[in-house]
PDB file of N, CA and C in Angstrom:
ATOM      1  N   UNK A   1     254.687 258.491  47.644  1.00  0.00           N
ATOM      2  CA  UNK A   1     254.342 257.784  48.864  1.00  0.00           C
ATOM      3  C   UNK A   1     252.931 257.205  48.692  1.00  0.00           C
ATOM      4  N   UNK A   2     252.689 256.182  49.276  1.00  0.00           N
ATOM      5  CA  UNK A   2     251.652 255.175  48.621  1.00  0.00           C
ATOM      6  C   UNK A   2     250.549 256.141  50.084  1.00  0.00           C
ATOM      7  N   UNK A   3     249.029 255.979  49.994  1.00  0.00           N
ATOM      8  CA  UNK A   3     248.038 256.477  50.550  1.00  0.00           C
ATOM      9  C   UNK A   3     247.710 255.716  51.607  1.00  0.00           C
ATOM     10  N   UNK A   4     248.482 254.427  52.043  1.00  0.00           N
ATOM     11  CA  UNK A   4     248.408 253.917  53.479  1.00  0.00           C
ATOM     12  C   UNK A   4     249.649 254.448  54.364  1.00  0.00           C
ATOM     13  N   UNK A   5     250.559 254.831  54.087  1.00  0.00           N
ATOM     14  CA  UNK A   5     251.602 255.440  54.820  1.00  0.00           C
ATOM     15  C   UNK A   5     251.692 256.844  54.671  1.00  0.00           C
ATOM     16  N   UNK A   6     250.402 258.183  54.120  1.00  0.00           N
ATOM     17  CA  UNK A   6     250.282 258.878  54.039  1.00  0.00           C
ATOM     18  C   UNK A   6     249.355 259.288  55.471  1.00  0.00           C
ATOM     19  N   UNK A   7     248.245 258.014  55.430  1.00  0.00           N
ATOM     20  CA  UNK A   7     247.176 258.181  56.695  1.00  0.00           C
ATOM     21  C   UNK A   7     248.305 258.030  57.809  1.00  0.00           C
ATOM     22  N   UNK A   8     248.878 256.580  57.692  1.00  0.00           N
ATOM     23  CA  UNK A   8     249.845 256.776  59.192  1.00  0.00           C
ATOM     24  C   UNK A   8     250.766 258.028  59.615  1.00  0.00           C
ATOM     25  N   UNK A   9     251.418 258.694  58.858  1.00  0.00           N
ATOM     26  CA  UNK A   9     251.846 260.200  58.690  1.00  0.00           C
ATOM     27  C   UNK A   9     250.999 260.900  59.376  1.00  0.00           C
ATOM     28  N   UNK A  10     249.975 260.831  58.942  1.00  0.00           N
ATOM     29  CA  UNK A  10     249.017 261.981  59.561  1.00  0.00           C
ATOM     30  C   UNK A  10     248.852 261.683  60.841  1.00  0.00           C
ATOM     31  N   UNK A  11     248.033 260.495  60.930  1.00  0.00           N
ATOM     32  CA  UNK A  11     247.915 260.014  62.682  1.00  0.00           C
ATOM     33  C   UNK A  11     249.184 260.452  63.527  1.00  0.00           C
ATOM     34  N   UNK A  12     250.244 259.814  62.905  1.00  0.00           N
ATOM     35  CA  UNK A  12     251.481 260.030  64.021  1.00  0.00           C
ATOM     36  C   UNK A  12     251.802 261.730  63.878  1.00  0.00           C
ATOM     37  N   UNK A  13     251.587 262.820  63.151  1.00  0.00           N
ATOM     38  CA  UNK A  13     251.614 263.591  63.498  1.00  0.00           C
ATOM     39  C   UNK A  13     250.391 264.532  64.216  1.00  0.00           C
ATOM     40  N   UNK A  14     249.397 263.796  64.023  1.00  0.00           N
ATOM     41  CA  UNK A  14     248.280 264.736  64.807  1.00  0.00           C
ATOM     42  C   UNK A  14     248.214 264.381  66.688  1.00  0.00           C
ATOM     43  N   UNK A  15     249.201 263.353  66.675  1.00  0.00           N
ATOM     44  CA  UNK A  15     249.785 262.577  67.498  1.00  0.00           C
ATOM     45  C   UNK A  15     250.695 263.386  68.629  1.00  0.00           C
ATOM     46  N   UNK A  16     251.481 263.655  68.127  1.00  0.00           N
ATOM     47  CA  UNK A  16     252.973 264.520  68.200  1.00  0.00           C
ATOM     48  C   UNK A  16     252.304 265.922  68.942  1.00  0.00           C
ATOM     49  N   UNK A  17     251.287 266.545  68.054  1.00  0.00           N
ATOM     50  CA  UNK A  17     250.705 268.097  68.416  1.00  0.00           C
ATOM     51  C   UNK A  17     249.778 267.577  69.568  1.00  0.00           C
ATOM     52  N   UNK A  18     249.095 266.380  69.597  1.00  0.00           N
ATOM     53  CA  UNK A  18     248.031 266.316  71.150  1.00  0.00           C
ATOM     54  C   UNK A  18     249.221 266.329  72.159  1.00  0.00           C
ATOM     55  N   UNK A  19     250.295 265.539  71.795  1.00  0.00           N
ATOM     56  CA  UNK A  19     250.858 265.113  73.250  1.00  0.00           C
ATOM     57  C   UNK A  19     251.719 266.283  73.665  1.00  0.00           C
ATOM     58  N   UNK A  20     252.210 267.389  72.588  1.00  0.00           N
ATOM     59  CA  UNK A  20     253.160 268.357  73.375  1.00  0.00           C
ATOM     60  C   UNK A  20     252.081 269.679  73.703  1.00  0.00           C
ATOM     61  N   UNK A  21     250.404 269.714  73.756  1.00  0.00           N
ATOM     62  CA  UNK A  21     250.248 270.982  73.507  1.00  0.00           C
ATOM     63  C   UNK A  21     249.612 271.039  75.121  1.00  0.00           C
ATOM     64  N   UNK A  22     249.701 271.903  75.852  1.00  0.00           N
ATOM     65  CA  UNK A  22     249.598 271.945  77.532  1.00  0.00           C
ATOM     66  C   UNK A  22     247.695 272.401  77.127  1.00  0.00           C
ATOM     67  N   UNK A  23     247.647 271.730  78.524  1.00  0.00           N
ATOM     68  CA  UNK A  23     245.878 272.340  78.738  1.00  0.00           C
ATOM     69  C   UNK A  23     245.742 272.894  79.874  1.00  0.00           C
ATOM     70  N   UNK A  24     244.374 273.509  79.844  1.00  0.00           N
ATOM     71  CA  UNK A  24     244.216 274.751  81.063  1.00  0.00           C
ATOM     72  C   UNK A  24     245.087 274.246  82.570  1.00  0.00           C
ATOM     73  N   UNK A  25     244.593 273.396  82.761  1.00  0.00           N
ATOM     74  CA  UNK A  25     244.662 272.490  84.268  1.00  0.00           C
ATOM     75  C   UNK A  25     246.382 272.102  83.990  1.00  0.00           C
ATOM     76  N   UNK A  26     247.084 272.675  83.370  1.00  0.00           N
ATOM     77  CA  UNK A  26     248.442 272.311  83.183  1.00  0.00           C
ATOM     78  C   UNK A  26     249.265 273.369  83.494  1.00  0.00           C
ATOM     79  N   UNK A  27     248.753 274.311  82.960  1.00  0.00           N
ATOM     80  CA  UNK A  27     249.712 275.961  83.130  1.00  0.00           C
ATOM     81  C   UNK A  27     249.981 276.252  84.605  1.00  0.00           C
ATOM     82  N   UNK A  28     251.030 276.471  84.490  1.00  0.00           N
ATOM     83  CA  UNK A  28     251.748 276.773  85.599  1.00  0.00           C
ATOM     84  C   UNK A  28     251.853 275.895  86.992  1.00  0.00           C
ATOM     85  N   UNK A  29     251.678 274.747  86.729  1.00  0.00           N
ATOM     86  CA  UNK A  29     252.268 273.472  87.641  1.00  0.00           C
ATOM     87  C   UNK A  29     253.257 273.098  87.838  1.00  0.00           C
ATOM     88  N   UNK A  30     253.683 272.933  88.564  1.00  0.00           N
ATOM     89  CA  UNK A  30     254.922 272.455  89.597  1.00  0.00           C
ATOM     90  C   UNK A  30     254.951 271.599  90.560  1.00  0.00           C
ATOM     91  N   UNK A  31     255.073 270.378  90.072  1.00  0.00           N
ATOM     92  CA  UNK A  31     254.739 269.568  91.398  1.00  0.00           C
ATOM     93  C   UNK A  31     255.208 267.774  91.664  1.00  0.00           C
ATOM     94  N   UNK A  32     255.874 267.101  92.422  1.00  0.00           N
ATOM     95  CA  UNK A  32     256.314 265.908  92.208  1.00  0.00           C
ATOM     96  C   UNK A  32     254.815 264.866  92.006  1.00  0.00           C
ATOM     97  N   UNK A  33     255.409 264.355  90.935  1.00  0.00           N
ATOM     98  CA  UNK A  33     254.239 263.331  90.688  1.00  0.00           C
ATOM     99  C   UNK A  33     255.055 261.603  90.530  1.00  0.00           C
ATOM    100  N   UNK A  34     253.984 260.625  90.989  1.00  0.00           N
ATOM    101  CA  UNK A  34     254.767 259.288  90.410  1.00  0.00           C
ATOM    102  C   UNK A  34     253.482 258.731  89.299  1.00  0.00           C
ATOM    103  N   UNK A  35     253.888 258.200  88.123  1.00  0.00           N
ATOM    104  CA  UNK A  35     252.985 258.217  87.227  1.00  0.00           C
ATOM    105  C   UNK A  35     253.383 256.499  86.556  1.00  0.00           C
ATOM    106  N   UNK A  36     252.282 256.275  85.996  1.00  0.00           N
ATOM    107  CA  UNK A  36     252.573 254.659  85.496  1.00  0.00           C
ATOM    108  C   UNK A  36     252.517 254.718  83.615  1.00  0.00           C
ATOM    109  N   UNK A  37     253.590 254.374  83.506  1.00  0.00           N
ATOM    110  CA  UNK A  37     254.082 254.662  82.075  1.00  0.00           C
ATOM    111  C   UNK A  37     254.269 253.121  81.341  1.00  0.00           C
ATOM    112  N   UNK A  38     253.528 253.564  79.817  1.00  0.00           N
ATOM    113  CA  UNK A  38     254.060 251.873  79.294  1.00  0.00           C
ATOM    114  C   UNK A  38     255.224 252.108  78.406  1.00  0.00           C
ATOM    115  N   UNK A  39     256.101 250.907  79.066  1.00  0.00           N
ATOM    116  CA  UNK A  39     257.315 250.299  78.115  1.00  0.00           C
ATOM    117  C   UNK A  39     257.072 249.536  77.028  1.00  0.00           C
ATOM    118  N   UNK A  40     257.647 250.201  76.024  1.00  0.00           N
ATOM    119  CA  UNK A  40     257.719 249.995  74.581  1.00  0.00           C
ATOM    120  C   UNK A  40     259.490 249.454  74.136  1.00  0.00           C
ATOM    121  N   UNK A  41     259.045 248.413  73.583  1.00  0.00           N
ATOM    122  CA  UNK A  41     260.613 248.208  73.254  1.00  0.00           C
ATOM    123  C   UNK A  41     260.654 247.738  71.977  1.00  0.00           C
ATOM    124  N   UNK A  42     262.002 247.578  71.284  1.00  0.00           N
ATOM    125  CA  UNK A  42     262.159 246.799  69.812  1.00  0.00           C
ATOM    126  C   UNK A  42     262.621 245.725  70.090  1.00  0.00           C
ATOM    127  N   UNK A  43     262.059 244.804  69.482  1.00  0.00           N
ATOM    128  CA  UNK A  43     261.995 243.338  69.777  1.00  0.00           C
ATOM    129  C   UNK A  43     261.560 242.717  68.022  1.00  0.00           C
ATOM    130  N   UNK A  44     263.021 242.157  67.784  1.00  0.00           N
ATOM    131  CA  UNK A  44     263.039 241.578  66.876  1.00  0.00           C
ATOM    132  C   UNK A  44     262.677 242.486  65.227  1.00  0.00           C
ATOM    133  N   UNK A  45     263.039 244.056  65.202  1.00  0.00           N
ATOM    134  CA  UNK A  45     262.747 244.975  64.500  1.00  0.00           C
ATOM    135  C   UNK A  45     261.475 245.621  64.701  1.00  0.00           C
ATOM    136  N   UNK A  46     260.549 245.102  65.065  1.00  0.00           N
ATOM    137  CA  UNK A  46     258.948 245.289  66.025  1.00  0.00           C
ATOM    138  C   UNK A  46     258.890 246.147  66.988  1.00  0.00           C
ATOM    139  N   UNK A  47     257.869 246.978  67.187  1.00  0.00           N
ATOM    140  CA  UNK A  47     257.877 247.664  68.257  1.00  0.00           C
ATOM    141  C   UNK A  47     256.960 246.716  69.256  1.00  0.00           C
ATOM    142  N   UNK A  48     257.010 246.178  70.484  1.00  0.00           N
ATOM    143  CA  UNK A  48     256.381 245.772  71.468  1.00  0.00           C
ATOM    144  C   UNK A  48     255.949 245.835  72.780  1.00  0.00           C
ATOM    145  N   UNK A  49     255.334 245.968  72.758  1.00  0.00           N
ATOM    146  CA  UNK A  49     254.341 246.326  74.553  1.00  0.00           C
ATOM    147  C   UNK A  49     255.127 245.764  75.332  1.00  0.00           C
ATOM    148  N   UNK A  50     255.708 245.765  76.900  1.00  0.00           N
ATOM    149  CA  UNK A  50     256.339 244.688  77.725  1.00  0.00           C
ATOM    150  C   UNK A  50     255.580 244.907  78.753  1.00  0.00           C
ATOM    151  N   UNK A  51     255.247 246.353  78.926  1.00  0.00           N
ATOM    152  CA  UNK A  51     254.501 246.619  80.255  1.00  0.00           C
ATOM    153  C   UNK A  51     254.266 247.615  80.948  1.00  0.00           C
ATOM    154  N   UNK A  52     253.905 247.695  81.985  1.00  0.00           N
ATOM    155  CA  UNK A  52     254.170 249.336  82.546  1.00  0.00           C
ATOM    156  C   UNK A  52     255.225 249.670  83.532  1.00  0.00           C
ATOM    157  N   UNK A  53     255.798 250.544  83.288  1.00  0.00           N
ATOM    158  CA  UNK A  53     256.647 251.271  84.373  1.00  0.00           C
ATOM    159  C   UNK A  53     256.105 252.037  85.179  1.00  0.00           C
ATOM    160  N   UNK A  54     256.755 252.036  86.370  1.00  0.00           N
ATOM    161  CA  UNK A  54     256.456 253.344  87.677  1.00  0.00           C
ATOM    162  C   UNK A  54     257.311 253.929  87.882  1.00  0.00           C
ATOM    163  N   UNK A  55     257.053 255.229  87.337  1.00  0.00           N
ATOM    164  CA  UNK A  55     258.270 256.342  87.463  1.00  0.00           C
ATOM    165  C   UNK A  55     257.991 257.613  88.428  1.00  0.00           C
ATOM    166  N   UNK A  56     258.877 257.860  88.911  1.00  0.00           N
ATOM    167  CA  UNK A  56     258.871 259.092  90.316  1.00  0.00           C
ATOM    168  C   UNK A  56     259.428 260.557  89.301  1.00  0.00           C
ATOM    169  N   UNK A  57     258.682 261.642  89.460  1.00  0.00           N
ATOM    170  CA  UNK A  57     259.693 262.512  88.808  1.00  0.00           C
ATOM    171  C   UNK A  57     258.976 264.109  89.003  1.00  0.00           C
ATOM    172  N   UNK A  58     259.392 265.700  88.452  1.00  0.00           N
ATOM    173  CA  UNK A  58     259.063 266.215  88.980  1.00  0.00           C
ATOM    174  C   UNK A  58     257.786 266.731  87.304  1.00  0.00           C
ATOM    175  N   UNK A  59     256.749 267.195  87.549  1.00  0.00           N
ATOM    176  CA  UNK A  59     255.862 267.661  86.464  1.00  0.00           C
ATOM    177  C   UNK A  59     256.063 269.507  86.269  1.00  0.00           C
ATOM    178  N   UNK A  60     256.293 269.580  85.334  1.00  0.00           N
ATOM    179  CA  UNK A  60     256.574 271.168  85.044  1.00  0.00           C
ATOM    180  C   UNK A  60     255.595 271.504  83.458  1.00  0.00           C
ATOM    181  N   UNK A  61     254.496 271.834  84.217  1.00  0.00           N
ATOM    182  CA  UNK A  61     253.427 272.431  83.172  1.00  0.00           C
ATOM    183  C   UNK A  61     253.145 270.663  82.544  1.00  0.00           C
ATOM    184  N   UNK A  62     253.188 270.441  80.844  1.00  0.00           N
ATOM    185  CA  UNK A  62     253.126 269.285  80.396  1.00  0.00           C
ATOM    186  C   UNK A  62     254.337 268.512  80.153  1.00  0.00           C
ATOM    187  N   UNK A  63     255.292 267.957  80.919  1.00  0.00           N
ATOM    188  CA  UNK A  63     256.534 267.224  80.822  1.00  0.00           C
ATOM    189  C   UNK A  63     256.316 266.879  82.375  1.00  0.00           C
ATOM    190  N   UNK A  64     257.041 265.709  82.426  1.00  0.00           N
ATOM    191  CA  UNK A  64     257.747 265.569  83.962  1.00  0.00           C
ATOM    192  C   UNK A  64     258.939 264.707  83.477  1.00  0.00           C
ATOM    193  N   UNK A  65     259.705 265.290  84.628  1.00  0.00           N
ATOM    194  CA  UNK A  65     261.239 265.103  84.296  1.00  0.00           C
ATOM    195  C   UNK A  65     261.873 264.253  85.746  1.00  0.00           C
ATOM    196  N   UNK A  66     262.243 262.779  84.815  1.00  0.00           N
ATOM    197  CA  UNK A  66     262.995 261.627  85.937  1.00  0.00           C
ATOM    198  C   UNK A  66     264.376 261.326  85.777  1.00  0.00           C
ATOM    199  N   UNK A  67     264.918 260.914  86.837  1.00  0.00           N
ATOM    200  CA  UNK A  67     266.270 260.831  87.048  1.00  0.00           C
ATOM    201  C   UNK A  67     266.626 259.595  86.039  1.00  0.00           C
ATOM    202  N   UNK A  68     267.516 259.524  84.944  1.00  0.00           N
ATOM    203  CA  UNK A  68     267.758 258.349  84.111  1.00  0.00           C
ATOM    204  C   UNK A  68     268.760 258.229  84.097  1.00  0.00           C
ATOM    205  N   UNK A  69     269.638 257.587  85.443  1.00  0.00           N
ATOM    206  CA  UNK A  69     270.790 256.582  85.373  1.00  0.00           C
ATOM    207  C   UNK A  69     271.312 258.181  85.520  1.00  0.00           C
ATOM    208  N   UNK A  70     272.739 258.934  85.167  1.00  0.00           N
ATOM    209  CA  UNK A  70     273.275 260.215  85.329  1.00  0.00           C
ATOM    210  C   UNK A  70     272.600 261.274  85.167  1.00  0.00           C
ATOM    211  N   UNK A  71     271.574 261.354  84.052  1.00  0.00           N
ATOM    212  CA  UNK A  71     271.380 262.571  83.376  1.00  0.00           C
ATOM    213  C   UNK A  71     269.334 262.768  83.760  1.00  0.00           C
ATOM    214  N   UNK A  72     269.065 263.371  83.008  1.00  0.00           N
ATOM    215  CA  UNK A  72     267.566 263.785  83.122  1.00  0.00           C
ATOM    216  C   UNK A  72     266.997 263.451  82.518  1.00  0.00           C
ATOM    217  N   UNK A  73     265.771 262.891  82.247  1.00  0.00           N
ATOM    218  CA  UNK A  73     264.954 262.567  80.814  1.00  0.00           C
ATOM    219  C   UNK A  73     263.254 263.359  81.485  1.00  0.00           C
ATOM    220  N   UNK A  74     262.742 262.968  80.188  1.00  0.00           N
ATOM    221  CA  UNK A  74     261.554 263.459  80.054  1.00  0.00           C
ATOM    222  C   UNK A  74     260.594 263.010  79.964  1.00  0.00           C
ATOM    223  N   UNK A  75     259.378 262.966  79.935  1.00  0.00           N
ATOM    224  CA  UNK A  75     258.687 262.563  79.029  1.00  0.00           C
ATOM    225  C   UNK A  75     257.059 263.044  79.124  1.00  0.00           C
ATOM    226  N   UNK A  76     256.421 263.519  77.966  1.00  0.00           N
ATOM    227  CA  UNK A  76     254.957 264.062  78.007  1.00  0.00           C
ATOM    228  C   UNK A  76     253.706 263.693  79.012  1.00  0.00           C
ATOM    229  N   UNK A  77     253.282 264.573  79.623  1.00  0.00           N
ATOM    230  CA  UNK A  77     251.723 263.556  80.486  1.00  0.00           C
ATOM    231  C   UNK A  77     250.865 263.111  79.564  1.00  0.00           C
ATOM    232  N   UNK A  78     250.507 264.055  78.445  1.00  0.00           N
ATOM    233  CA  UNK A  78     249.340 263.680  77.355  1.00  0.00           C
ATOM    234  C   UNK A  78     249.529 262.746  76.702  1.00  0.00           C
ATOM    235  N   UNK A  79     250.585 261.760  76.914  1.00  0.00           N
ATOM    236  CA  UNK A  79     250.860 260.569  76.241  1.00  0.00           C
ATOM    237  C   UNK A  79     249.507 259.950  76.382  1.00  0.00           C
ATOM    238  N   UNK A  80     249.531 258.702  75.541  1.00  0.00           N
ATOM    239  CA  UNK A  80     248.468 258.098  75.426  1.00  0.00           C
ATOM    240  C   UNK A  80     248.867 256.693  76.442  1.00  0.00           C
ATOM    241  N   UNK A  81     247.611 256.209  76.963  1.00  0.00           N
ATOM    242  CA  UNK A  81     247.700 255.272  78.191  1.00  0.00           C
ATOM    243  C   UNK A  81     248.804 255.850  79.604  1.00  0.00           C
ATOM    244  N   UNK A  82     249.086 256.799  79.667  1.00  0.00           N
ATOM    245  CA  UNK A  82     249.998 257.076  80.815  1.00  0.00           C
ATOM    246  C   UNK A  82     249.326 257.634  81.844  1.00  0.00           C
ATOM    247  N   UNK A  83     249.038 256.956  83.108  1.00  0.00           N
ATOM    248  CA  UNK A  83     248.232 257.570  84.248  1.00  0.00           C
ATOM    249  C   UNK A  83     249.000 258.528  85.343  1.00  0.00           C
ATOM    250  N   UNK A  84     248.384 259.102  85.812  1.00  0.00           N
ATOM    251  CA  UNK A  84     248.956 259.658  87.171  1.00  0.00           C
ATOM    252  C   UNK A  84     248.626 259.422  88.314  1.00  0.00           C
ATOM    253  N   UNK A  85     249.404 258.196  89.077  1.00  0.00           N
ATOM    254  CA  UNK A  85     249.109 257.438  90.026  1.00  0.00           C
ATOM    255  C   UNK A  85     249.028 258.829  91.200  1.00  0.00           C
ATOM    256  N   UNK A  86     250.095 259.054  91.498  1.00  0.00           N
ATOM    257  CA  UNK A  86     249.890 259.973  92.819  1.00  0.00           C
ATOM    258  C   UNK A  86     250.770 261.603  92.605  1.00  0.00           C
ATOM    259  N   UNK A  87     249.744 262.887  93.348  1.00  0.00           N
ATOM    260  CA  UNK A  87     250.683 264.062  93.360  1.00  0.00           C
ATOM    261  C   UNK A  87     251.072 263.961  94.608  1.00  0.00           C
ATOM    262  N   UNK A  88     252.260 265.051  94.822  1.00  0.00           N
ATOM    263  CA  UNK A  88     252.662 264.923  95.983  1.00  0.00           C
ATOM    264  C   UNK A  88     252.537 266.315  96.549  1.00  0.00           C
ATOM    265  N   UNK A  89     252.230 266.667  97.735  1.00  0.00           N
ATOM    266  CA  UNK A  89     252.334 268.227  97.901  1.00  0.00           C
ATOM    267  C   UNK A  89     253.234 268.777  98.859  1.00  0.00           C
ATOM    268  N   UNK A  90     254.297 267.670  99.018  1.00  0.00           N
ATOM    269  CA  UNK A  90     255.734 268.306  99.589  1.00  0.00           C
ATOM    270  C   UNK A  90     256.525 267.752  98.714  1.00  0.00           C
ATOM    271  N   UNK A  91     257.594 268.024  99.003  1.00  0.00           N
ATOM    272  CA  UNK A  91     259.415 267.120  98.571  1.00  0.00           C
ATOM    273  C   UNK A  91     259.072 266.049  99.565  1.00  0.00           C
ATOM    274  N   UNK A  92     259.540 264.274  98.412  1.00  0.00           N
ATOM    275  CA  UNK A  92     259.698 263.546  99.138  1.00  0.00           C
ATOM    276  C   UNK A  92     261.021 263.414  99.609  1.00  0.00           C
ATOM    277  N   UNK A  93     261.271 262.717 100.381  1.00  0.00           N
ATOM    278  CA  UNK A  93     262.791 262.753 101.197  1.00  0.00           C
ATOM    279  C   UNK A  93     263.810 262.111 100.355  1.00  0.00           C
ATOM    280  N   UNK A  94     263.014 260.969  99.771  1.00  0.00           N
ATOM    281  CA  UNK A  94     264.358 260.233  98.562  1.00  0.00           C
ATOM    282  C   UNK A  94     264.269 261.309  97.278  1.00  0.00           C
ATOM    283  N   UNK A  95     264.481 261.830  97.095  1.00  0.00           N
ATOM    284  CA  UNK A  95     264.479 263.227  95.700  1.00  0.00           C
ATOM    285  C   UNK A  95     265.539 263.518  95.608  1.00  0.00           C
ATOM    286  N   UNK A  96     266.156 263.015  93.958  1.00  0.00           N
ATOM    287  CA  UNK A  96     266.978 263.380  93.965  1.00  0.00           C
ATOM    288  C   UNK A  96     267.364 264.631  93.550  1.00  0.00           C
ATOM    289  N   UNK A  97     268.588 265.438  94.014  1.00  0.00           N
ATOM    290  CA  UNK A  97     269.144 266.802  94.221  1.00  0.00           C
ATOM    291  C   UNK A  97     268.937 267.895  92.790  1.00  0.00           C
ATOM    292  N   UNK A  98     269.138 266.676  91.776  1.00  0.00           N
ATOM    293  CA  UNK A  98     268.601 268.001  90.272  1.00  0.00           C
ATOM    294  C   UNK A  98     267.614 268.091  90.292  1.00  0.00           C
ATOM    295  N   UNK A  99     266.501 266.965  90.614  1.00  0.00           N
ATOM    296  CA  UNK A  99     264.898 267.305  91.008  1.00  0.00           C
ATOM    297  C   UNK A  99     264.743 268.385  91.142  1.00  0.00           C
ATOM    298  N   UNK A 100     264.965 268.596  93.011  1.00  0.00           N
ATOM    299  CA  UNK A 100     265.062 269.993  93.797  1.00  0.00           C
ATOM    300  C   UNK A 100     265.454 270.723  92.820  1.00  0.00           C
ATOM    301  N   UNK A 101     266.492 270.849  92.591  1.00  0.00           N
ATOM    302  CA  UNK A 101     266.673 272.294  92.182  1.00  0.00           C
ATOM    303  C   UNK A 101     265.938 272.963  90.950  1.00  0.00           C
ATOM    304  N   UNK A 102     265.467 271.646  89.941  1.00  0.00           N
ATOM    305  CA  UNK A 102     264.378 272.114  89.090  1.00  0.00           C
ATOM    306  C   UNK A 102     262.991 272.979  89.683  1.00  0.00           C
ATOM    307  N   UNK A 103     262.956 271.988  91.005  1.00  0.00           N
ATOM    308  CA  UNK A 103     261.428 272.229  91.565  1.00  0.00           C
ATOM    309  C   UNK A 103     261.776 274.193  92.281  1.00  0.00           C
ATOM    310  N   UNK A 104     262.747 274.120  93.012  1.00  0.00           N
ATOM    311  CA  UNK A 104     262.741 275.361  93.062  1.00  0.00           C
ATOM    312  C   UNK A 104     263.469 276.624  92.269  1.00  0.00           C
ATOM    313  N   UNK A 105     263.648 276.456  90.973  1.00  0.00           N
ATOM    314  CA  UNK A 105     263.551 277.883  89.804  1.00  0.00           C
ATOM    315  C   UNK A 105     262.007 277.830  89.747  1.00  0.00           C
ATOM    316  N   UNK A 106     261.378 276.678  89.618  1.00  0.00           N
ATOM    317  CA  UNK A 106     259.867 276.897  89.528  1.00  0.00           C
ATOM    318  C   UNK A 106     259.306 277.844  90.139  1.00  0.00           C
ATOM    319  N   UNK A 107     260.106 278.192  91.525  1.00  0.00           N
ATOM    320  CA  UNK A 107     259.318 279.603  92.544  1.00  0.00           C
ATOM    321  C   UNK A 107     258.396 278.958  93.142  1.00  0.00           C
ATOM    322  N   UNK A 108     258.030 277.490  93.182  1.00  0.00           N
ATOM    323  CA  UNK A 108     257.788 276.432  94.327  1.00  0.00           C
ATOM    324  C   UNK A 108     258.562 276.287  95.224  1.00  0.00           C
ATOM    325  N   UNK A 109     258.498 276.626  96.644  1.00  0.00           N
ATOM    326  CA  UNK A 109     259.321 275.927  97.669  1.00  0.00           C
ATOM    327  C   UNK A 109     258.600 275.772  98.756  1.00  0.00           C
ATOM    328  N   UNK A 110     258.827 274.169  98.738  1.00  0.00           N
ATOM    329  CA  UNK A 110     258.165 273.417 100.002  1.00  0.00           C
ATOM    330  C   UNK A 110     258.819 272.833 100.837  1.00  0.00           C
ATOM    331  N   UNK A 111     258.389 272.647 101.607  1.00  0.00           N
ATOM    332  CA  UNK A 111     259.149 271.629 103.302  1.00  0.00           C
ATOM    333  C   UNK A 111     259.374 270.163 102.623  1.00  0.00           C
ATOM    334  N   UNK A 112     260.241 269.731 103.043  1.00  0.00           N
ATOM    335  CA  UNK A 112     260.714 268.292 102.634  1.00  0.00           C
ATOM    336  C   UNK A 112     259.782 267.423 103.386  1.00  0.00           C
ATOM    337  N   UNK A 113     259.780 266.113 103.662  1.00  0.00           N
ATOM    338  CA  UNK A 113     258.292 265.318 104.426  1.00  0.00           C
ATOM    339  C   UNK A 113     259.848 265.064 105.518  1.00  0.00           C
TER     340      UNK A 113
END
């Protein structure tokens, strides 16, 4: 392997360990957050910027988890460029039902708004 795709190796894995490893202010959180995420797409074999998304979903320690079309997805807070527009400190009323029930195994339970 040639010594420019050895450095990118490294970056993208020192990469990988920032974004999954939780920090103090993370442990043991539970809580609906809506957060502004950038879309990355392949475009023309290229990876490319398009923009940011606003996603609603629930945060459990370092992940928060959004409703994607049937099923659940994920995705890291420690990502890089991903903000956290707003927490919430009830259930909002549009939430959907696997949300809830994630939010309460958490041993969080709050009043709906």
């Amino acid at each position: 392997m040639n010594k420019g795709l050895q450095i990118r190796n490294k970056k993208l894995q020192k990469k990988r360990e920032l974004r999954k490893t939780i920090k103090p202010s993370q442990e043991n959180v539970c809580r609906f957050v809506k957060v502004k995420n950038p879309k990355i797409e392949k475009v023309n074999g290229k990876f490319k910027f398009i923009g940011f998304e606003i996603l609603f979903g629930l945060q459990i320690e370092n992940k928060m988890y959004y409703k994607k079309g049937e099923k659940v997805g994920y995705i890291y807070l420690n990502k890089a460029n991903l903000k956290i527009l707003k927490k919430f400190k009830v259930i909002p009323s549009d939430t959907p039902q696997i949300l809830i029930d994630m939010f309460n195994k958490c041993g969080n339970v709050e009043e709906k708004e």
